[in-house]
Protein backbone atom coordinates (compact mmCIF):
# COMPACT_ATOMS: atom_id res chain seq x y z
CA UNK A 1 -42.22 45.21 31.02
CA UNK A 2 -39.27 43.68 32.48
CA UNK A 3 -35.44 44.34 31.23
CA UNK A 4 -35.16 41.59 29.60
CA UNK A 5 -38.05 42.27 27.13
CA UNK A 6 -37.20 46.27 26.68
CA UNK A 7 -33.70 44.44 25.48
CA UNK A 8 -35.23 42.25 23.32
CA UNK A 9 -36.96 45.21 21.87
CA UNK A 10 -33.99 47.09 21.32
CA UNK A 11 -32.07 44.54 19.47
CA UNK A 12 -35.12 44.08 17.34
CA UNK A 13 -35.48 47.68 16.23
CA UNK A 14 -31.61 47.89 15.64
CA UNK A 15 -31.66 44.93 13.08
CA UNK A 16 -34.65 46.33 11.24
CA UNK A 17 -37.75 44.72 9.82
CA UNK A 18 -38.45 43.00 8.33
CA UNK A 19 -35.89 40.68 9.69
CA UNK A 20 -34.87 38.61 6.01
CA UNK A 21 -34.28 42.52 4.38
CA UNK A 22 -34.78 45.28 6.96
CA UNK A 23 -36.04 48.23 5.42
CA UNK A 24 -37.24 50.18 8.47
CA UNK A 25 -34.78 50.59 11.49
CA UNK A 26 -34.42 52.33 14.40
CA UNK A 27 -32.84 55.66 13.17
CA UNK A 28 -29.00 55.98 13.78
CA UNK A 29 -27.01 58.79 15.72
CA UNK A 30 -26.77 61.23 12.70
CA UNK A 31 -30.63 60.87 12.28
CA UNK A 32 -31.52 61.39 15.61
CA UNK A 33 -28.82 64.82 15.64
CA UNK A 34 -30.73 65.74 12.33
CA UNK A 35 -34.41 64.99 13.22
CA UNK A 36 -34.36 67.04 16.87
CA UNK A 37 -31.87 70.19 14.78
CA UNK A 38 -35.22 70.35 12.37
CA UNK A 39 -37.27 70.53 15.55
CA UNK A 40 -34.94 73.29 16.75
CA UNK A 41 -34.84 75.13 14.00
CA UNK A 42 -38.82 75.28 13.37
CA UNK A 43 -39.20 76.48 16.81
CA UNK A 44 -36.28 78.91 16.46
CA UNK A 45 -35.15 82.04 14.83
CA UNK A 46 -32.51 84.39 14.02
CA UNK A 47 -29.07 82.34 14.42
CA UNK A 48 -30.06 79.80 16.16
CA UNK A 49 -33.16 78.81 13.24
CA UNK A 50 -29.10 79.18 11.11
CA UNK A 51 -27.13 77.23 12.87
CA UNK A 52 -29.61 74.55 13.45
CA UNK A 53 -30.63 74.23 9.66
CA UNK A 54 -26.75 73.61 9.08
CA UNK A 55 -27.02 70.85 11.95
CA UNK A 56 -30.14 68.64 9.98
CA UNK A 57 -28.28 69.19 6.63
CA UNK A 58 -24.86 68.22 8.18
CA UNK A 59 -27.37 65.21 10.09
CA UNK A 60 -28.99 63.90 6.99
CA UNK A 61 -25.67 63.96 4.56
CA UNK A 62 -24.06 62.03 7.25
CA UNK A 63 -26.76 59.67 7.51
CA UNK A 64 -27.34 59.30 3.87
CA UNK A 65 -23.41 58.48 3.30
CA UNK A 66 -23.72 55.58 6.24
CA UNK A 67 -26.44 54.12 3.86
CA UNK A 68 -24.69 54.26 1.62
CA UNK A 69 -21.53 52.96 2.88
CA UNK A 70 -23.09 50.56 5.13
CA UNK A 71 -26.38 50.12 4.59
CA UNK A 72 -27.94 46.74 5.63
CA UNK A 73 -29.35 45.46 1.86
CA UNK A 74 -28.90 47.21 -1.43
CA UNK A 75 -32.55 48.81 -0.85
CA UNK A 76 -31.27 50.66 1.78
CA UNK A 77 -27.50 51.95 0.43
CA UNK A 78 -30.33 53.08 -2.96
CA UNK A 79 -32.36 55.17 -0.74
CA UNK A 80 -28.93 56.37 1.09
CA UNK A 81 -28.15 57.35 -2.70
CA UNK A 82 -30.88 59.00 -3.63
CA UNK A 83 -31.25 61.39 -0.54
CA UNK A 84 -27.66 62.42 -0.72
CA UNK A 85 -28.28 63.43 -4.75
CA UNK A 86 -31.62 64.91 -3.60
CA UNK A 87 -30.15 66.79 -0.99
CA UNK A 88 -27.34 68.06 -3.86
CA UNK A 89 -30.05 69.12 -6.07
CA UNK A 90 -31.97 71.01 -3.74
CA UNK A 91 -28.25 72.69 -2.41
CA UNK A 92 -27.77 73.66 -5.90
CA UNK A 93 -31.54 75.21 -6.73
């Protein structure tokens, strides 16, 4: 696969799909922080399993308020919506 292509597929994935009204994309930098902190944290204990729990909450409110702020069609700032209230639910439970 030359560079040219792997660019191509970058781009792609960054705008979403499908391409009219993406509603899967590449995940952004707070997603990425928040998805390998999970992984952390279930292979972790003690403060480490702590502070890495913080890190995928702290991830995933920041990634639900960029939906939400800036997501790319209203189905996407809705979903950014709805995980920040379910993450507020489950913080108050």
């Amino acid at each position: 696969m030359d560079d040219s292509r792997i660019t191509a597929l970058w781009r792609r994935a960054q705008h979403g799909w499908p391409a009219r009204f993406p509603v899967v994309q590449f995940p952004n930098a707070p997603l990425i922080v928040a998805l390998v902190a999970s992984l952390v944290a279930h292979l972790s204990s003690g403060t480490l399993h702590d502070v890495a729990r913080v890190v995928t909450l702290l991830g995933l409110i920041a990634w639900a308020a960029l939906e939400v702020a800036s997501g790319a069609n209203w189905l996407r700032r809705l979903l950014g919506a709805g995980f920040l209230v379910y993450l507020a639910v489950r913080a108050l439970a």
